[in-house]
Protein backbone atom coordinates (compact mmCIF):
# COMPACT_ATOMS: atom_id res chain seq x y z
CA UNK A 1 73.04 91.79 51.18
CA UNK A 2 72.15 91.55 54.72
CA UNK A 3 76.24 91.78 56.21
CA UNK A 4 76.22 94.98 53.83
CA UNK A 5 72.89 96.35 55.98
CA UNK A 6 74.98 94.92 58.85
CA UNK A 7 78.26 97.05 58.32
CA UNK A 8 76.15 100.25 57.51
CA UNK A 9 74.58 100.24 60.35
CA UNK A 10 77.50 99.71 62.81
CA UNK A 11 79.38 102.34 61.04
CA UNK A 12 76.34 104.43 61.60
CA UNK A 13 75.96 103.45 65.03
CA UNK A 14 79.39 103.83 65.85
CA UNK A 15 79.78 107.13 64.17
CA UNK A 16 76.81 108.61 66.12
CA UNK A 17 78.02 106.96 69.42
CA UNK A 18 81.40 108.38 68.84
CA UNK A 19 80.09 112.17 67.93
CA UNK A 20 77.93 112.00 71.41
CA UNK A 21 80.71 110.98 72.94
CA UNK A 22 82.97 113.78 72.11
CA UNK A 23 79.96 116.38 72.01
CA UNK A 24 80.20 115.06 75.98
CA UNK A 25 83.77 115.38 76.47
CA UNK A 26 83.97 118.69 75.07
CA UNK A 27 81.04 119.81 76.89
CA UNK A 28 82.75 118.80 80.18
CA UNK A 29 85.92 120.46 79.52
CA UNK A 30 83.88 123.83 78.51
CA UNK A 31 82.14 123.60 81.39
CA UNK A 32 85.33 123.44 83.84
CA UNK A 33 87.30 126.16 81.29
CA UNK A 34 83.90 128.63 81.62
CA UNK A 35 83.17 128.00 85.59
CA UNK A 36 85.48 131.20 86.47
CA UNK A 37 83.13 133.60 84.57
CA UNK A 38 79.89 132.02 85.38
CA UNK A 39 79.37 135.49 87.52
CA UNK A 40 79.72 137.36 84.32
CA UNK A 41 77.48 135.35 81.80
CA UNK A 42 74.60 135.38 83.94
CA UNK A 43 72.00 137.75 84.85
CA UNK A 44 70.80 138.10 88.10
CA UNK A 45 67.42 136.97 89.10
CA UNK A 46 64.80 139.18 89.67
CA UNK A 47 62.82 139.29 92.56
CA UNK A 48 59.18 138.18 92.56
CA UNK A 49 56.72 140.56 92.77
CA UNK A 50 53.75 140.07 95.93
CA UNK A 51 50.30 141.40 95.34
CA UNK A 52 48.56 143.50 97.66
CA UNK A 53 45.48 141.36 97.10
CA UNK A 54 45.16 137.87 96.81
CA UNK A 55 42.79 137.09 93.82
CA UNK A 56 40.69 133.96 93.15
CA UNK A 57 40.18 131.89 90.45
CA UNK A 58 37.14 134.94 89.45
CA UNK A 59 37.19 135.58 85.66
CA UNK A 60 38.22 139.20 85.27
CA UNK A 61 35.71 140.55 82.62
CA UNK A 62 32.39 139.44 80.75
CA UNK A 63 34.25 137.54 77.69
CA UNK A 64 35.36 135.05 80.31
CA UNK A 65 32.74 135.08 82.70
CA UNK A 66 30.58 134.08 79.58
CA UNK A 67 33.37 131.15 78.80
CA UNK A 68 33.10 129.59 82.17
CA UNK A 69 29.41 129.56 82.22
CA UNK A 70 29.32 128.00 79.12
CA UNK A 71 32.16 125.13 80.26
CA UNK A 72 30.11 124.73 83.24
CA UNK A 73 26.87 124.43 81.37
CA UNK A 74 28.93 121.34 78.97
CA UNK A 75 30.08 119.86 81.79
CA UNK A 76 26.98 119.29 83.71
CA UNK A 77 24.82 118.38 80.47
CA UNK A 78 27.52 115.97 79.79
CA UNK A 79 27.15 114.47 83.28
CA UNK A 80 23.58 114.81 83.23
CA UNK A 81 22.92 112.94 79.97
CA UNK A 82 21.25 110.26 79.96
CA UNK A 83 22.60 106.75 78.51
């Protein structure tokens, strides 16, 4: 029973190994018969955008002004607590 397990499991092996490998191989060779119209597949990058104004790490509006006091509130009662 266990040189059945055995065999399954190098044919199993060996069939996996073997798809990878060709998934590689044909991967390669797509890759070489593609490279002439890389130009035309891809889109051209965008530039980044500068702001005027460097902004801090300030929350923008009241919802998350009220979130940071409160994680700032947890974190120093949890470093404040006493053991």
């Amino acid at each position: 029973m266990i040189s059945d397990g055995l065999k399954l499991m190098v044919l199993g092996v060996g069939t996996v190994f073997s798809f990878l490998g060709l998934m590689v191989v044909f991967m390669v060779i797509s890759a070489k018969v593609l490279a002439p119209f890389a130009h035309v597949l891809e889109a051209p990058a965008a530039a980044p955008k500068r702001k005027s104004k460097p902004e801090g790490k300030q929350p923008k509006n009241d919802e998350d002004k009220q979130l940071a006091a409160a994680a700032i509130a947890a974190v120093h009662m949890h470093r404040n607590r006493k053991k």
